[in-house]
Protein backbone atom coordinates (compact mmCIF):
# COMPACT_ATOMS: atom_id res chain seq x y z
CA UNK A 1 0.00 0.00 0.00
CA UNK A 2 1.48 3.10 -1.22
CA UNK A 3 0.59 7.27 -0.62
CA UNK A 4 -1.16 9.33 -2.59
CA UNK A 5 1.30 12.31 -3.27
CA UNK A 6 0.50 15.96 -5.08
CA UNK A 7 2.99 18.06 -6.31
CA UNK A 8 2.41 21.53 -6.21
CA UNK A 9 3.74 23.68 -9.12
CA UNK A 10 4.82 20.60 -11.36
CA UNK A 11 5.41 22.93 -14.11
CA UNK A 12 8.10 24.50 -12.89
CA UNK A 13 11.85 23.44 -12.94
CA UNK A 14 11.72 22.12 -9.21
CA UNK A 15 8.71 20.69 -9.51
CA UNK A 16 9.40 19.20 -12.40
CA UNK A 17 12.53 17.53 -10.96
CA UNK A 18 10.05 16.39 -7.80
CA UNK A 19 8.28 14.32 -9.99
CA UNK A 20 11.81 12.72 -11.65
CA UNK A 21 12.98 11.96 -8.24
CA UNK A 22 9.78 10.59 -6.98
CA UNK A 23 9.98 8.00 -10.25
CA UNK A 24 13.51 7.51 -10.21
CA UNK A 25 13.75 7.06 -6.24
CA UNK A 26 10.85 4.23 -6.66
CA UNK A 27 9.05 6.27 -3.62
CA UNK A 28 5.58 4.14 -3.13
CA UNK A 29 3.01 6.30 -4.57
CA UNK A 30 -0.31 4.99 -4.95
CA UNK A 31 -1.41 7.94 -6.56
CA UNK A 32 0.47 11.22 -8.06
CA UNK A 33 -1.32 14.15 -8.99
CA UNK A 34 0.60 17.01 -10.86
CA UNK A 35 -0.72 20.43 -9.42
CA UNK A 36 -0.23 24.15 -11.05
CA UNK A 37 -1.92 27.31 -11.52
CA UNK A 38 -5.20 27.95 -13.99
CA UNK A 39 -2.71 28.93 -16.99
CA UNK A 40 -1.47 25.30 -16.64
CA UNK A 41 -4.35 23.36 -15.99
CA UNK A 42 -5.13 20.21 -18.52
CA UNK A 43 -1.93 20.54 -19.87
CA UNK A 44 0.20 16.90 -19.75
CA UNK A 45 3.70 16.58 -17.78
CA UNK A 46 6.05 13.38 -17.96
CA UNK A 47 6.13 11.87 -14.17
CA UNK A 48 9.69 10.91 -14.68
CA UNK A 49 10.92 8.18 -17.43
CA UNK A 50 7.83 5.88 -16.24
CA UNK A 51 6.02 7.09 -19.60
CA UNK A 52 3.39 8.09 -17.32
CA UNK A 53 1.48 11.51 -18.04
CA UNK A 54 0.10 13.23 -15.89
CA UNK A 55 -3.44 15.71 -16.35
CA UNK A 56 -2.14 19.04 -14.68
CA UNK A 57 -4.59 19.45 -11.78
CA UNK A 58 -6.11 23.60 -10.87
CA UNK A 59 -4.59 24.17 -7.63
CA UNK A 60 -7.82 26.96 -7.29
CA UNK A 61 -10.42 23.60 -7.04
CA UNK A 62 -8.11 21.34 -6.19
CA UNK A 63 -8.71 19.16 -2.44
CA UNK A 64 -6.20 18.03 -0.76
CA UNK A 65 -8.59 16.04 1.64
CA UNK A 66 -7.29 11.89 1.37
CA UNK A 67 -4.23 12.62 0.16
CA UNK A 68 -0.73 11.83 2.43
CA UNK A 69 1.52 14.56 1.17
CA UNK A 70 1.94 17.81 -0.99
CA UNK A 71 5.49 18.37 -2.03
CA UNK A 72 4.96 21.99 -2.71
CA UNK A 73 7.16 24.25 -4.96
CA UNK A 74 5.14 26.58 -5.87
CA UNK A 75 6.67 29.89 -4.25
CA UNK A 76 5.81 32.18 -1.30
CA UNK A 77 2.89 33.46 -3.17
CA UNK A 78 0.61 30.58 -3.71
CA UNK A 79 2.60 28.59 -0.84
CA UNK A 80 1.20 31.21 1.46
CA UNK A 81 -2.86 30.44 0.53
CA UNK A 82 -2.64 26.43 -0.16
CA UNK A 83 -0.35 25.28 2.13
CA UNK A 84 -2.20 25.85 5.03
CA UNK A 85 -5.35 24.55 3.45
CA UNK A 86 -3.84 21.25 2.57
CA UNK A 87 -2.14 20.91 6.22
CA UNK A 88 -5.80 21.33 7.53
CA UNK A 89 -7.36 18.71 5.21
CA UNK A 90 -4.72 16.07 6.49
CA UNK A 91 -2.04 16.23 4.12
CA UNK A 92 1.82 16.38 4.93
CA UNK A 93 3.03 19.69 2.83
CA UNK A 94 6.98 19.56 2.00
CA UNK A 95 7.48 23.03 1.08
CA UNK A 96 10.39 24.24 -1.02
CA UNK A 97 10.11 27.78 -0.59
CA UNK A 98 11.19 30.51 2.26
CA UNK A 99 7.77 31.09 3.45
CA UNK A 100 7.72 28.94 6.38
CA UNK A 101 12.08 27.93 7.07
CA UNK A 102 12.06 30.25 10.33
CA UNK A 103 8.29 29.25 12.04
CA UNK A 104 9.63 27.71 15.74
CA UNK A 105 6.19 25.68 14.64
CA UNK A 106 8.01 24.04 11.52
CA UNK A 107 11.06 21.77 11.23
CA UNK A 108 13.30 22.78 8.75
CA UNK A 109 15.09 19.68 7.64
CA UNK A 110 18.10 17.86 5.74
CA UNK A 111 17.85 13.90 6.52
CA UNK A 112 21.49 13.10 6.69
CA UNK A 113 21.65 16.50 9.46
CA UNK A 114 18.46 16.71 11.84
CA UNK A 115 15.88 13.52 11.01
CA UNK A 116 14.86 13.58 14.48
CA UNK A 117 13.42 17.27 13.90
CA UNK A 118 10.63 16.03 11.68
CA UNK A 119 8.60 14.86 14.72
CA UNK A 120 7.64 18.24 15.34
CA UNK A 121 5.65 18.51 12.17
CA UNK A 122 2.75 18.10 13.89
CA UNK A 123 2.21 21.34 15.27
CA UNK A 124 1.24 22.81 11.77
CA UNK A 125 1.61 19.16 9.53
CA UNK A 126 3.84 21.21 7.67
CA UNK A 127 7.69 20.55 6.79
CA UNK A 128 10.20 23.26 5.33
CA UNK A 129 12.63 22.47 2.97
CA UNK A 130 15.78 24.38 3.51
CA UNK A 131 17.67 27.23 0.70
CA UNK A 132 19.36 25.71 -2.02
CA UNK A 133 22.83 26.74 -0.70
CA UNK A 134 22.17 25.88 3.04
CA UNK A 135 21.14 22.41 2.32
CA UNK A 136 24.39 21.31 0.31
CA UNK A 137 26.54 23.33 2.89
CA UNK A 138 25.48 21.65 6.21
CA UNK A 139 25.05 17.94 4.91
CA UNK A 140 29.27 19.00 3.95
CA UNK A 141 29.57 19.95 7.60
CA UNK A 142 27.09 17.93 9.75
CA UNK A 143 30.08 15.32 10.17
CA UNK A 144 32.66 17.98 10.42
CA UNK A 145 31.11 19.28 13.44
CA UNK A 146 30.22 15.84 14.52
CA UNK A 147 34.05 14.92 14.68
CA UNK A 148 35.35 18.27 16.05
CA UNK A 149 32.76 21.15 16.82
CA UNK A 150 32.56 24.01 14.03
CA UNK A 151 33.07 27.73 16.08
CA UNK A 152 33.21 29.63 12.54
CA UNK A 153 31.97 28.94 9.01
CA UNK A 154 32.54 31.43 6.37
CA UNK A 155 31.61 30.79 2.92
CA UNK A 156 31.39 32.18 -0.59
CA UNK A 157 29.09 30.54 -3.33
CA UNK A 158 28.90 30.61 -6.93
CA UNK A 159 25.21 30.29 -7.73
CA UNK A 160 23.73 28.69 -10.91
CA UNK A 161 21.63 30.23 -12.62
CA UNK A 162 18.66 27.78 -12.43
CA UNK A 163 18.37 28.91 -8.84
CA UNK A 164 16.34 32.09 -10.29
CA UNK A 165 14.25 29.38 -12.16
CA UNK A 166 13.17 29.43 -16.11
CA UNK A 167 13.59 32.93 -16.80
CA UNK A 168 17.05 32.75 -14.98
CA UNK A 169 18.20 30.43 -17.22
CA UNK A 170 16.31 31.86 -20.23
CA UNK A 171 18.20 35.03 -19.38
CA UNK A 172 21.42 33.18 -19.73
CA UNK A 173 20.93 31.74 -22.73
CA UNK A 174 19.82 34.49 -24.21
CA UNK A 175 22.66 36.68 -23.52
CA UNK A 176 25.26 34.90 -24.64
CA UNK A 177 23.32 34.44 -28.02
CA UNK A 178 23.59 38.11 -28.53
CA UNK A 179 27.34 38.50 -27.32
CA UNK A 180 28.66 35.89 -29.92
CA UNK A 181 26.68 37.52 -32.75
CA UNK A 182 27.17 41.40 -31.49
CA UNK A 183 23.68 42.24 -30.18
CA UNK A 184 22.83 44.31 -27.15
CA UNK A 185 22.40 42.46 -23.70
CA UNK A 186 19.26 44.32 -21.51
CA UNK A 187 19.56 42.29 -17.96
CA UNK A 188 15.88 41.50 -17.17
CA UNK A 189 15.98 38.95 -14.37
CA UNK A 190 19.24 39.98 -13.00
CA UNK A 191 20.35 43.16 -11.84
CA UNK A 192 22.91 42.83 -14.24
CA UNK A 193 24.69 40.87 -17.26
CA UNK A 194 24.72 37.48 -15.95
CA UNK A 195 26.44 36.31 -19.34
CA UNK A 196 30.54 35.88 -19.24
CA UNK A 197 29.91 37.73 -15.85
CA UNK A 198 29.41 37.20 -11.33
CA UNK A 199 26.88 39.14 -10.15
CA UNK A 200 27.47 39.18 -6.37
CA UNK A 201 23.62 39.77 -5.33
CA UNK A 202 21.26 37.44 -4.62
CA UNK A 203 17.76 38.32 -3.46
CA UNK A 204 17.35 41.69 -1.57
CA UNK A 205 19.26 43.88 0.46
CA UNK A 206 19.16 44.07 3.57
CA UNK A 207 19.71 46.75 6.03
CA UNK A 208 23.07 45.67 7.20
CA UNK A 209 24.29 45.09 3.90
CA UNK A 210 24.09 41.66 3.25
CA UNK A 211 21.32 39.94 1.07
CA UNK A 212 18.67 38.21 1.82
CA UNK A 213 19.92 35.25 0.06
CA UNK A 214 23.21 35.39 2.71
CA UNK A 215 21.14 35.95 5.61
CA UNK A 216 18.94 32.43 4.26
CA UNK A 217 22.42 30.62 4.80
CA UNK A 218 22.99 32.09 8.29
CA UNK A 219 19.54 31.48 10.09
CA UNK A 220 18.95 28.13 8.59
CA UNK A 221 22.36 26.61 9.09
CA UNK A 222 21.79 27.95 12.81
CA UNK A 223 18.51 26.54 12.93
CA UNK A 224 19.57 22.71 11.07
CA UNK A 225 22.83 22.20 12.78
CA UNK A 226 23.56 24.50 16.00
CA UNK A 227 22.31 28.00 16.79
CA UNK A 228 26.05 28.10 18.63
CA UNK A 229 27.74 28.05 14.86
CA UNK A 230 28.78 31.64 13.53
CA UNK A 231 28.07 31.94 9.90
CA UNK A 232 29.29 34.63 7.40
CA UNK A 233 28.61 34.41 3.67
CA UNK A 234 28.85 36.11 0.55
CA UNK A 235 26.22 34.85 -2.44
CA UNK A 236 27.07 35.32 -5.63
CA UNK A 237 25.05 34.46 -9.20
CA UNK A 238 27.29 33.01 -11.94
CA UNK A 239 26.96 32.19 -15.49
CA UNK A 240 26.50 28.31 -14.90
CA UNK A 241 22.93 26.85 -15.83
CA UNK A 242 23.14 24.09 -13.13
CA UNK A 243 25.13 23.52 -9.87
CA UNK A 244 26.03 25.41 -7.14
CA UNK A 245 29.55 25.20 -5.94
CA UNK A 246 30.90 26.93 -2.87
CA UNK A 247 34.35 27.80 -1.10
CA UNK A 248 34.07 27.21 2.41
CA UNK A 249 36.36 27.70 5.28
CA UNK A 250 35.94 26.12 9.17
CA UNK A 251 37.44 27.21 12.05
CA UNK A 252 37.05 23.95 15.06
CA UNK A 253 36.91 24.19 18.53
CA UNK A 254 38.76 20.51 18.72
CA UNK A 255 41.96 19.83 16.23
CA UNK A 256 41.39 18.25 12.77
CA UNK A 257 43.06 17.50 10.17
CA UNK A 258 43.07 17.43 6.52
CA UNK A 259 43.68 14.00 6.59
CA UNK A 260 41.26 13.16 9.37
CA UNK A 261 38.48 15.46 7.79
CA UNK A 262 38.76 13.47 4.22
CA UNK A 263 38.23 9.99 6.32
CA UNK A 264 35.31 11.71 8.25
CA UNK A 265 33.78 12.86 4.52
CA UNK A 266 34.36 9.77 2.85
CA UNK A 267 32.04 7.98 4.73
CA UNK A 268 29.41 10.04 5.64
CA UNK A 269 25.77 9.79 4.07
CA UNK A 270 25.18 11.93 0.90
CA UNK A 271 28.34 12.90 0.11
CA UNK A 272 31.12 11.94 -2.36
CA UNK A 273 34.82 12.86 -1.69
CA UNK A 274 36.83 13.56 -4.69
CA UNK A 275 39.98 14.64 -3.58
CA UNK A 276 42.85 14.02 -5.65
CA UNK A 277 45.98 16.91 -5.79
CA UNK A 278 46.14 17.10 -9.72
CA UNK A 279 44.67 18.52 -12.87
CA UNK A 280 41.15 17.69 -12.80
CA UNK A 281 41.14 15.97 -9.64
CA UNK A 282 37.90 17.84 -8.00
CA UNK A 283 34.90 18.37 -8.81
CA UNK A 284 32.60 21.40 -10.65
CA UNK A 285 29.33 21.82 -11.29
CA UNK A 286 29.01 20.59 -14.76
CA UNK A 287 30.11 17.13 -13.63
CA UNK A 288 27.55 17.22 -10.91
CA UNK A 289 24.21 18.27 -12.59
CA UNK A 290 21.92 15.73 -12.44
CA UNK A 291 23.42 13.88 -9.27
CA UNK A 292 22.09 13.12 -5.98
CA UNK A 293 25.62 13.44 -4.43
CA UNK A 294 27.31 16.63 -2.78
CA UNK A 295 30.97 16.73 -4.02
CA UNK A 296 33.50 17.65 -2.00
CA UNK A 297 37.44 18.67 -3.23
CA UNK A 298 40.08 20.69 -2.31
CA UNK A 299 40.16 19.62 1.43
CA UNK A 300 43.06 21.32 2.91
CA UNK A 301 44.23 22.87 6.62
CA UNK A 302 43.77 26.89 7.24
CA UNK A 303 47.03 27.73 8.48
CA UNK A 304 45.67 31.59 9.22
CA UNK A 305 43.58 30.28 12.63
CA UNK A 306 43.98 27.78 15.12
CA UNK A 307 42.34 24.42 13.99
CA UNK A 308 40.64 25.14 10.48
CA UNK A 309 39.64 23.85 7.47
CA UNK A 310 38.93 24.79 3.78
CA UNK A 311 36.83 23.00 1.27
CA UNK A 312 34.89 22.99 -2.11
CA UNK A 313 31.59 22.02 -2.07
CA UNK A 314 29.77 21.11 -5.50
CA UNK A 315 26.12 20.07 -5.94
CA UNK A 316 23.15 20.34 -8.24
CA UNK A 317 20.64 22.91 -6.83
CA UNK A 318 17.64 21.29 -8.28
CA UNK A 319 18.01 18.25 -6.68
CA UNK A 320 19.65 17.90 -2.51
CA UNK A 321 18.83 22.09 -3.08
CA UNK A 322 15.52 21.28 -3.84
CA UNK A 323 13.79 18.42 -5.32
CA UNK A 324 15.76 15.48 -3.77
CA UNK A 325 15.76 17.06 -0.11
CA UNK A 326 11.86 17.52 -0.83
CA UNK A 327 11.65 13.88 -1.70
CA UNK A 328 14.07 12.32 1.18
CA UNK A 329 11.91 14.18 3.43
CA UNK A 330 9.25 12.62 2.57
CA UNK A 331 10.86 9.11 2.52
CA UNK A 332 11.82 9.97 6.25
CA UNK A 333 8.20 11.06 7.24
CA UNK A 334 7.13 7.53 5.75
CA UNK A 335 9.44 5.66 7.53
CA UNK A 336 8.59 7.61 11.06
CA UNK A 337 5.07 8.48 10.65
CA UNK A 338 3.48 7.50 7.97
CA UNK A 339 4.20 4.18 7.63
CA UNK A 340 1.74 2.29 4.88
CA UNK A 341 0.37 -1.53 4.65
């Protein structure tokens, strides 16, 4: 006996990769419905490489009563009004965006980091589903600060463009057309050229100067792995379609080693060391889109504090950002809470 399982914005590239995962990860759905806006509705989306299509459902009319969970990427927006509707007809919501990542009410989870969180979902029978950049960050340092207690984390990222969805990577496209045959670039979904460019800005700004996007990585690793953990970071957009990589340095409470820290990594859950000192031997984002993994390289000891650490961290945003965390949450609620037959 399996769930019945919506996802909420299927059009969309997240949700889109929600219903991949769900196929490709065999997760035991009875039933899937594929759930967008009006503009959407009737059209026909692939659920994975089952050859299974799927009727695109009206989320306006459509009842969430009888079914077990609502992955929802959707946005604040329509998060905001469904969400709570669907949590108060008995159905689980997953939801990808920012709307609900700081309630005290709602867990905000990463499997392989804080499982045992998700038994407070309850409260609201709603689950949050961290930022992109947080989520492949912390599952990189869960067993770091496992083994030998992270004081200080500051990192820098290099943000795909797919993060800003369709129209990010429309935008991309689209302006590197026009540069190889000499037409004008107008940035429309960036604040500026993304193309053969970094664009350090992501979100808004805040009062203190950082962005929104920064702040995302320093209340949510808090909030996943230990409030006590002091976060700086600096987010930028670069012209990469999928994959966000980042450069992050540790400072430990306890000694570690480089040595020690690439034993730690190669055996912890949902990551992949590749870590070899030569041409080539790391890994970037092209080689990770469309893997489950996060990649970590360039393992090495600060010398500029007392015990630290720097790394490279490589993973695609789509998926353990987005769509795979979504999914694994779900497969933990299953196993703890919702268990079937």
């Amino acid at each position: 006996m399996g769930y019945r399982v919506a996802v909420v914005g299927a059009t969309g590239n997240v949700g889109r990769e929600m219903l991949a995962i769900l196929a490709e990860r065999e997760f035991p759905c009875d039933e899937v419905a594929a759930v967008a806006s009006p503009r959407s509705t009737g059209t026909e989306i692939e659920f994975g490489d089952t050859g299974k299509m799927l009727k695109v459902k009206n989320i306006e009319h459509f009842d969430f009563t009888g079914w077990d969970i609502a992955l929802f990427a959707a946005g604040s927006g329509p998060t905001q009004i469904y969400a709570p509707k669907a949590a108060s007809q008995g159905c689980v919501v997953i939801d990808n965006s920012s709307l609900y990542r700081m309630d005290p009410d709602v867990p905000l989870i990463v499997p392989e980091v804080n499982p045992d969180a998700i038994d407070g979902y309850t409260k609201k029978n709603i689950i949050a589903n961290p930022n992109c950049s947080t989520a492949q960050m912390v599952v990189a340092l869960k067993p770091l600060h496992d083994a030998a207690t992270i004081k200080r984390v500051v990192v820098s990222t290099y943000q795909s463009v797919s993060g800003a969805g369709k129209a990010g990577m429309d935008e991309l496209f689209e302006q590197s057309r026009a540069i190889f045959v000499g037409d004008p670039v107008e940035p429309r979904k960036f604040t500026k050229q993304i193309a053969f460019n970094v664009i350090p800005h992501i979100d808004v700004f805040l009062d203190d100067g950082s962005t929104k996007e920064e702040w995302k990585m320093v209340v949510e690793t808090k909030k996943i792995l230990d409030p006590a953990v002091k976060v700086n970071a600096t987010c930028v957009r670069v012209p990469v379609f999928v994959g966000h990589a980042e450069s992050i340095n540790l400072e430990f409470e306890k000694e570690i080693s480089a040595e020690q820290a690439q034993d730690i990594l190669r055996e912890a859950p949902g990551i992949m060391l590749v870590d070899k000192r030569e041409d080539g031997g790391y890994v970037t984002p092209v080689e990770c889109a469309g893997d489950s993994a996060t990649y970590i390289s360039r393992v090495r000891e600060d010398p500029t504090v007392e015990s630290g650490l720097a790394l490279w961290c490589v993973s695609d945003n789509l998926r353990k950002g987005a769509a795979l965390n979504a999914v694994q949450i779900a497969e933990l609620l299953g196993r703890r809470h919702l268990k079937k037959g």
